[in-house]
C-alpha atoms as a PDB file:
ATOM      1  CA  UNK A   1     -16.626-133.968 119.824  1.00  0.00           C
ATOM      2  CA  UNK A   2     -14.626-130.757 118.315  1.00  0.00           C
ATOM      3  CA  UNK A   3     -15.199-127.033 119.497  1.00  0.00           C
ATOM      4  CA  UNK A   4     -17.741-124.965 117.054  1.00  0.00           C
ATOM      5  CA  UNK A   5     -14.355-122.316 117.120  1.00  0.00           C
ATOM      6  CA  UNK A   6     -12.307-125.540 115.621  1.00  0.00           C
ATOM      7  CA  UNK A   7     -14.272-126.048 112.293  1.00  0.00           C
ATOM      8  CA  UNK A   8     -12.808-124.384 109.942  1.00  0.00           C
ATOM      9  CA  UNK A   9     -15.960-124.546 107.781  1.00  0.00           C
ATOM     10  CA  UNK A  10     -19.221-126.823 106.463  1.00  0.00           C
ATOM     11  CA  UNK A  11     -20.088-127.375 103.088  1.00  0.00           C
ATOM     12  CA  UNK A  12     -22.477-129.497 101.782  1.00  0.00           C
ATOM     13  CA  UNK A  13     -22.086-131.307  98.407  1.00  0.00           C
ATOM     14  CA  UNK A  14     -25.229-131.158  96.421  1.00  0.00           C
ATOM     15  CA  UNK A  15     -23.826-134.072  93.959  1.00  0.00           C
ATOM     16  CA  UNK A  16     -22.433-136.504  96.598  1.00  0.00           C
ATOM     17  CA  UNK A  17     -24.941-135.923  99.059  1.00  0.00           C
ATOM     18  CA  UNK A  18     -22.117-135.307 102.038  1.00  0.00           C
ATOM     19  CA  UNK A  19     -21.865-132.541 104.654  1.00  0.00           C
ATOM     20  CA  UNK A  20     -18.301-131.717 104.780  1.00  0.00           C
ATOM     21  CA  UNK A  21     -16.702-130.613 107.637  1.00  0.00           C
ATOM     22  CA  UNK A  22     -13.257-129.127 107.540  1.00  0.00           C
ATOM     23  CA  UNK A  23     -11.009-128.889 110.786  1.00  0.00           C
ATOM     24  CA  UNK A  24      -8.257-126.499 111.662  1.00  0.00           C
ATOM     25  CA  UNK A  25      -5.290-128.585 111.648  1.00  0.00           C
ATOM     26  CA  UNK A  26      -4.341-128.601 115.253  1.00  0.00           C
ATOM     27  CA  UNK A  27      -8.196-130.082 115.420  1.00  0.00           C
ATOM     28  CA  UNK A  28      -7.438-132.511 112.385  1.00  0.00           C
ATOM     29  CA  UNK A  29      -4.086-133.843 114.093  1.00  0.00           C
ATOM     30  CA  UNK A  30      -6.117-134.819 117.214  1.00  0.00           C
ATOM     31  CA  UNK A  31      -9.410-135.950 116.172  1.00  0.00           C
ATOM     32  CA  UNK A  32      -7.894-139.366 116.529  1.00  0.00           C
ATOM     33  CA  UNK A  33      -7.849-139.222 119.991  1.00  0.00           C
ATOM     34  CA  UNK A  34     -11.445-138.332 120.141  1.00  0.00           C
ATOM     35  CA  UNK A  35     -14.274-141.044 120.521  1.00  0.00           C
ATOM     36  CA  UNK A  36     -18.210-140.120 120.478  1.00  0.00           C
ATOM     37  CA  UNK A  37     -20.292-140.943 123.200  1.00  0.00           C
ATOM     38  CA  UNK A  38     -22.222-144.548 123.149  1.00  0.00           C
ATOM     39  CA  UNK A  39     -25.614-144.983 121.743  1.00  0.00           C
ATOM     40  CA  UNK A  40     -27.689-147.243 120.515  1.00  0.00           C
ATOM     41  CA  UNK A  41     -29.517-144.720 117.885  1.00  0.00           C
ATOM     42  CA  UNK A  42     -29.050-146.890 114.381  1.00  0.00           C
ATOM     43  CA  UNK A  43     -27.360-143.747 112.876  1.00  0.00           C
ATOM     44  CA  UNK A  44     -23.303-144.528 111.260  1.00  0.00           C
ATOM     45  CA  UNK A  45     -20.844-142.820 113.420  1.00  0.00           C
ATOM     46  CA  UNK A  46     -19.955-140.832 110.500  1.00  0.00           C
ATOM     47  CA  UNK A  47     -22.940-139.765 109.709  1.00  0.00           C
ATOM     48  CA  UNK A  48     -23.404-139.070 113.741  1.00  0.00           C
ATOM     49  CA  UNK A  49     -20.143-136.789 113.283  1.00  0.00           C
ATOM     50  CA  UNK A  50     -21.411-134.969 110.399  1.00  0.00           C
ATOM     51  CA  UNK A  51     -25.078-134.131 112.102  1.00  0.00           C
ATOM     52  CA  UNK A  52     -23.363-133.244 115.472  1.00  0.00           C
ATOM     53  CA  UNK A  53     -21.034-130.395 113.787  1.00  0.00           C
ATOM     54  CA  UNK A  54     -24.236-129.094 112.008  1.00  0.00           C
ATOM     55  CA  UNK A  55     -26.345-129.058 114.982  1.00  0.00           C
ATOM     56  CA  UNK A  56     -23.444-127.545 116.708  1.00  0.00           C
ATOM     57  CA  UNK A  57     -23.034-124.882 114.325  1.00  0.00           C
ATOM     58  CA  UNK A  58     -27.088-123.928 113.876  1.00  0.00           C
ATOM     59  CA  UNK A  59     -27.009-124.158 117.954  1.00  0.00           C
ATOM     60  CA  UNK A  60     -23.920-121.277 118.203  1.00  0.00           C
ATOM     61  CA  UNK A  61     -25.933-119.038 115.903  1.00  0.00           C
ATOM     62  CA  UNK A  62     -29.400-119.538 117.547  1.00  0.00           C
ATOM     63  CA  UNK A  63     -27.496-119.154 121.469  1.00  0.00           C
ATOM     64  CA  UNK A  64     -25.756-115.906 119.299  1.00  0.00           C
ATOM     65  CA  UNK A  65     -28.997-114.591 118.498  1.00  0.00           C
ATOM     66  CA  UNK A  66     -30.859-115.011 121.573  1.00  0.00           C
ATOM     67  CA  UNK A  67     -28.443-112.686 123.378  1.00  0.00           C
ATOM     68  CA  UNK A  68     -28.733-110.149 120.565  1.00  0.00           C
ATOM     69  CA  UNK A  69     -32.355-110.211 121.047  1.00  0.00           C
ATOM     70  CA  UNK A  70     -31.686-109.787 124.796  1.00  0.00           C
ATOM     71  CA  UNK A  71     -29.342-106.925 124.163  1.00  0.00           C
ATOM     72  CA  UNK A  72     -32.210-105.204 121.782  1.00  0.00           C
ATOM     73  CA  UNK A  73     -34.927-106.055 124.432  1.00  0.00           C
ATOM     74  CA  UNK A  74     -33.168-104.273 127.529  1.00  0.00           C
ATOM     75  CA  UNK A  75     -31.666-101.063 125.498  1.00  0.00           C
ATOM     76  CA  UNK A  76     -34.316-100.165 122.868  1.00  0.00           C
ATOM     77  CA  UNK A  77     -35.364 -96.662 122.710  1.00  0.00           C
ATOM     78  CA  UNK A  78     -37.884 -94.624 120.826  1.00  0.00           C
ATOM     79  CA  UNK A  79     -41.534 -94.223 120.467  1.00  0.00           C
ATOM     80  CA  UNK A  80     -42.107 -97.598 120.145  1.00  0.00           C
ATOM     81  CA  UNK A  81     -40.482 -98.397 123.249  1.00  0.00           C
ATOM     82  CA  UNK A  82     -42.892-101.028 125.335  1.00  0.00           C
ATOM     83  CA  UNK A  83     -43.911-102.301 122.100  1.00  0.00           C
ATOM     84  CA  UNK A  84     -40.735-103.181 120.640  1.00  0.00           C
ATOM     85  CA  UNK A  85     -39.120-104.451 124.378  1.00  0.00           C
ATOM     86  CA  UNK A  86     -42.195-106.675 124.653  1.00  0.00           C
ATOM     87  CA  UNK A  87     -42.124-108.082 120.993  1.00  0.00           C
ATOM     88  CA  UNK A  88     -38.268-108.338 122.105  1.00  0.00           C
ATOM     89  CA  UNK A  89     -38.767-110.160 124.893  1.00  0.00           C
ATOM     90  CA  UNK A  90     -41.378-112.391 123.493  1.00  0.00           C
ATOM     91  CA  UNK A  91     -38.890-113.169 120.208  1.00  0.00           C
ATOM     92  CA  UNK A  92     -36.576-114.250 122.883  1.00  0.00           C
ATOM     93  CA  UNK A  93     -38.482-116.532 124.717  1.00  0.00           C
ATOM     94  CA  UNK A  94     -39.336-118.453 121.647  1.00  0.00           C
ATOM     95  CA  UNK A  95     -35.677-119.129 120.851  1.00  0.00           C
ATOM     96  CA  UNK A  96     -35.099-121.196 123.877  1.00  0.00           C
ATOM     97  CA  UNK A  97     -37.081-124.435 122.764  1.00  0.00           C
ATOM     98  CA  UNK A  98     -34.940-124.315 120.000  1.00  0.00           C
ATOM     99  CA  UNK A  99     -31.504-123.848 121.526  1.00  0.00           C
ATOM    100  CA  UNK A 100     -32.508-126.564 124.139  1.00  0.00           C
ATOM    101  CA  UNK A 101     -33.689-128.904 121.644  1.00  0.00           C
ATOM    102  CA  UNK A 102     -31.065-128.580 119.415  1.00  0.00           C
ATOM    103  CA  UNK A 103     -28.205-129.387 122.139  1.00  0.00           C
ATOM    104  CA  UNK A 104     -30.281-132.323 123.041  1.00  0.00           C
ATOM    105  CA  UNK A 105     -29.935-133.433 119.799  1.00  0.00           C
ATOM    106  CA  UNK A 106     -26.659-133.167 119.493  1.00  0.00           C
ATOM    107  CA  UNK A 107     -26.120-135.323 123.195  1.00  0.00           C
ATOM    108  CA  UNK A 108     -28.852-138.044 121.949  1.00  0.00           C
ATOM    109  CA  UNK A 109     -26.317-138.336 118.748  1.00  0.00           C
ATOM    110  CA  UNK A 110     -23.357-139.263 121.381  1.00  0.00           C
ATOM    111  CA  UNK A 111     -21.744-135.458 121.133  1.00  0.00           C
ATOM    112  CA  UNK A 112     -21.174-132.919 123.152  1.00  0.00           C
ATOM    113  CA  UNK A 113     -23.574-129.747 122.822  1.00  0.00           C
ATOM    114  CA  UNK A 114     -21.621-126.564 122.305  1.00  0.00           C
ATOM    115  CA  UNK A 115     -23.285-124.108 123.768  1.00  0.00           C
ATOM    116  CA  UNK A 116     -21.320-121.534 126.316  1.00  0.00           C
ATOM    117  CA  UNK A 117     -21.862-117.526 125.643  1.00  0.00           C
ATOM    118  CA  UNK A 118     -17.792-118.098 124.912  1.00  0.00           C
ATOM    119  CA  UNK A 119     -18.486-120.905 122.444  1.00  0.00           C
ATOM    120  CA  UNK A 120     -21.385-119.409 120.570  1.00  0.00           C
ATOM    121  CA  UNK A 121     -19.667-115.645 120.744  1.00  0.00           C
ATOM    122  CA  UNK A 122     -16.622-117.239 118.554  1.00  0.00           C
ATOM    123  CA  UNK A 123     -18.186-119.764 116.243  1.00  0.00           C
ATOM    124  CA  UNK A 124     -21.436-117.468 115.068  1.00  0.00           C
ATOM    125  CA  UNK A 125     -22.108-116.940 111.956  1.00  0.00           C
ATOM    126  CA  UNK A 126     -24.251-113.834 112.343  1.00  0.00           C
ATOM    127  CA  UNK A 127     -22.940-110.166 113.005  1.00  0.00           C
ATOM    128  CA  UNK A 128     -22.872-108.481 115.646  1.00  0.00           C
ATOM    129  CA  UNK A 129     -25.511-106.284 116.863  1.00  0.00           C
ATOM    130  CA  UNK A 130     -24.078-102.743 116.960  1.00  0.00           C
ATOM    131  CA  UNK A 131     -23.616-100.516 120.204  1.00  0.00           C
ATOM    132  CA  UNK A 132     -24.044 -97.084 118.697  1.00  0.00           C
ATOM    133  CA  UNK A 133     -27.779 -96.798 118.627  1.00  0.00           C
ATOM    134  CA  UNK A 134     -30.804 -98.498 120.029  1.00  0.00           C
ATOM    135  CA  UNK A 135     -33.515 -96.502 118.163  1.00  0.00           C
ATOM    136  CA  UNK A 136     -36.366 -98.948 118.012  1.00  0.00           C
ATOM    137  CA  UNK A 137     -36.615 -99.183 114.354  1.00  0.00           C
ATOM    138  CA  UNK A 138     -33.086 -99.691 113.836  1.00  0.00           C
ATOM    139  CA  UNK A 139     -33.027-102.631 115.927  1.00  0.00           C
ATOM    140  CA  UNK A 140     -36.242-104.450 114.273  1.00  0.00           C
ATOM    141  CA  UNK A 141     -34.237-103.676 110.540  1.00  0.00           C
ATOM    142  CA  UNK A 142     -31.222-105.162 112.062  1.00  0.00           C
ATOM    143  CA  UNK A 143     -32.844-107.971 114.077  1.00  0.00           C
ATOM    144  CA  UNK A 144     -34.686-108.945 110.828  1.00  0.00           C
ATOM    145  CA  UNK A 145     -31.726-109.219 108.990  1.00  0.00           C
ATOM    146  CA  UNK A 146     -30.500-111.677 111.830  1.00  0.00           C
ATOM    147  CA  UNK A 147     -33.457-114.021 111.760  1.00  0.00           C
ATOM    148  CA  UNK A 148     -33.558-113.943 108.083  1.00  0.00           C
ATOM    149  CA  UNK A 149     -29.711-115.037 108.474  1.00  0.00           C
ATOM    150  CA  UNK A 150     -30.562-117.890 110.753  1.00  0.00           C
ATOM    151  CA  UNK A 151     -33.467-118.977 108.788  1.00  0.00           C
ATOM    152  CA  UNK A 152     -31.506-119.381 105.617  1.00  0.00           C
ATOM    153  CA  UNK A 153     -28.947-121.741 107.668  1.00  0.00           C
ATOM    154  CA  UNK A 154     -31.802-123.371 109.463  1.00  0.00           C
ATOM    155  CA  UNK A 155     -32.801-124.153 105.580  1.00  0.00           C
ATOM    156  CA  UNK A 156     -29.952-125.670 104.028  1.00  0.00           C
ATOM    157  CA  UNK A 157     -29.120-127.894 107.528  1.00  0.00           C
ATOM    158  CA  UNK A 158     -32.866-129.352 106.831  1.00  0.00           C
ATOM    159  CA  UNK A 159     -31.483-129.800 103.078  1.00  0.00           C
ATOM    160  CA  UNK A 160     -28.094-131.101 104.624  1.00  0.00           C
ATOM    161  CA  UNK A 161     -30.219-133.354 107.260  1.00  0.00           C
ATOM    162  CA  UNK A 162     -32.424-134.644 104.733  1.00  0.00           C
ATOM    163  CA  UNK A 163     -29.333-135.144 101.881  1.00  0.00           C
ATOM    164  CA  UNK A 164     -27.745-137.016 104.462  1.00  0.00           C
ATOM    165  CA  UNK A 165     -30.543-139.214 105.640  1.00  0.00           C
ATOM    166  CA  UNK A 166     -31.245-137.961 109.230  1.00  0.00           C
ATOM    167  CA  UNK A 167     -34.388-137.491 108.810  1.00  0.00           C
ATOM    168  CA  UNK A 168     -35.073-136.842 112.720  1.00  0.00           C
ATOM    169  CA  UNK A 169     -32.765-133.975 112.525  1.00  0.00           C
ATOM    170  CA  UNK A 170     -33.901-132.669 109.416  1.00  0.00           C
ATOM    171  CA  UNK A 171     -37.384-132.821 111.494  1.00  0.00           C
ATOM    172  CA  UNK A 172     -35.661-130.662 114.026  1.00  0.00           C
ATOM    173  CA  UNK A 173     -35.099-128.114 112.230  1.00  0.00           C
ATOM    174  CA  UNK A 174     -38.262-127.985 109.838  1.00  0.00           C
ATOM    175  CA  UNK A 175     -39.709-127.173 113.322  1.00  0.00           C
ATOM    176  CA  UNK A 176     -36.783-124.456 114.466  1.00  0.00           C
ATOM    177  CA  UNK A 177     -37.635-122.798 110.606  1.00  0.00           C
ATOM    178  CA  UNK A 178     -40.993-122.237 110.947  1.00  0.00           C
ATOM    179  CA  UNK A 179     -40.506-120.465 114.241  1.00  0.00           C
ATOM    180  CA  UNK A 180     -37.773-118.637 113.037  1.00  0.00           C
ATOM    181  CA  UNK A 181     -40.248-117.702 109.754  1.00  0.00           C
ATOM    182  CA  UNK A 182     -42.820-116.593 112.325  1.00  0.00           C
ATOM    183  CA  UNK A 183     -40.339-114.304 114.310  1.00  0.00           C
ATOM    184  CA  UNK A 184     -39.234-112.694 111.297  1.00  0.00           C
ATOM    185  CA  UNK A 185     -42.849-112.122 109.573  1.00  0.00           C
ATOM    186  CA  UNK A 186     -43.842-110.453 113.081  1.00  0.00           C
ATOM    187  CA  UNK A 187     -40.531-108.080 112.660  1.00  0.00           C
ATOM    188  CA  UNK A 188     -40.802-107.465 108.830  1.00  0.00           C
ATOM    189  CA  UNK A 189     -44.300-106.185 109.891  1.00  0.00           C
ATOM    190  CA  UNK A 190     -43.196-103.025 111.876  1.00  0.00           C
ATOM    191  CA  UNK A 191     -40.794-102.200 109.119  1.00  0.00           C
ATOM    192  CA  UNK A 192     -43.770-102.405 105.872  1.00  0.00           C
END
């Protein structure tokens, strides 16, 4: 499969029903060159490609967010302090069924799971989580607006999924956006 840093972007097609995946052209020129891995899951290798460079995607974003929950969880300061770095620490925990399964996901299709801090660091989506200040409530605001991020994605990839006909993937994440719901409810509720 291609590098998460070699898709130039994903689009889905509400009218067509197609994920589109767009390649840099040095990735275009040698995607010929490239075969998938065997399996016998009944899914078109096309349709295989597609799923594999959205799982890919939603996995670089999810790996990207677990460290910026790490980084939250071992620098927070304030008042809040054991609160927040437990509540960190717990957040984080619960995002490593999801990486996991979604790599697996992306193997059992016949691709190649993305997921090195390298990888995820240049083909996230989300922003970075500032150095400047680790004041407790500051990082919930900007954590919140991270899960909310990934949520959104997680969304339209079950849309995508579903569009496409994978419905096992599009099961996948249904699961990954209810978690990520969760996460963000328990954040919202420190900021209300």
């Amino acid at each position: 499969m291609w590098s998460i840093a070699e898709i130039a972007t994903i689009d889905f097609n509400v009218e067509s029903g197609d994920i589109i995946v767009t390649l840099s052209p040095q990735k275009e020129r040698s995607m010929a060159k490239h075969k998938q891995n065997p399996t016998r899951i009944d899914i078109a290798p096309k349709l295989r490609e597609k799923m594999i460079a959205l799982l890919n995607a939603q996995l670089a974003d999810t790996l990207d967010l677990y460290t910026q929950v790490k980084q939250a969880h071992w620098n927070v300061k304030g008042p809040y302090f054991i609160a927040l770095h437990e509540l960190f620490d717990e957040l984080a925990e619960q995002l490593e069924g999801p990486v996991d399964d979604v790599a697996e996901r992306v193997t059992a299709l016949g691709g190649v799971a993305m997921g090195t801090a390298r990888i995820a660091a240049k083909a996230s989506r989300l922003a970075e989580l500032p150095h400047d200040s680790y004041d407790g409530m500051q990082m919930v605001a900007l954590l919140a607006d991270r899960y909310a991020q990934l949520a959104k994605s997680t969304r339209a990839a079950i849309d995508a999924s579903n569009d496409a006909g994978d419905a096992d993937t599009a099961d996948l994440f249904t699961g990954i956006s209810r978690g990520l719901d969760k996460s963000l409810w328990f954040l919202e509720a420190h900021l209300q």
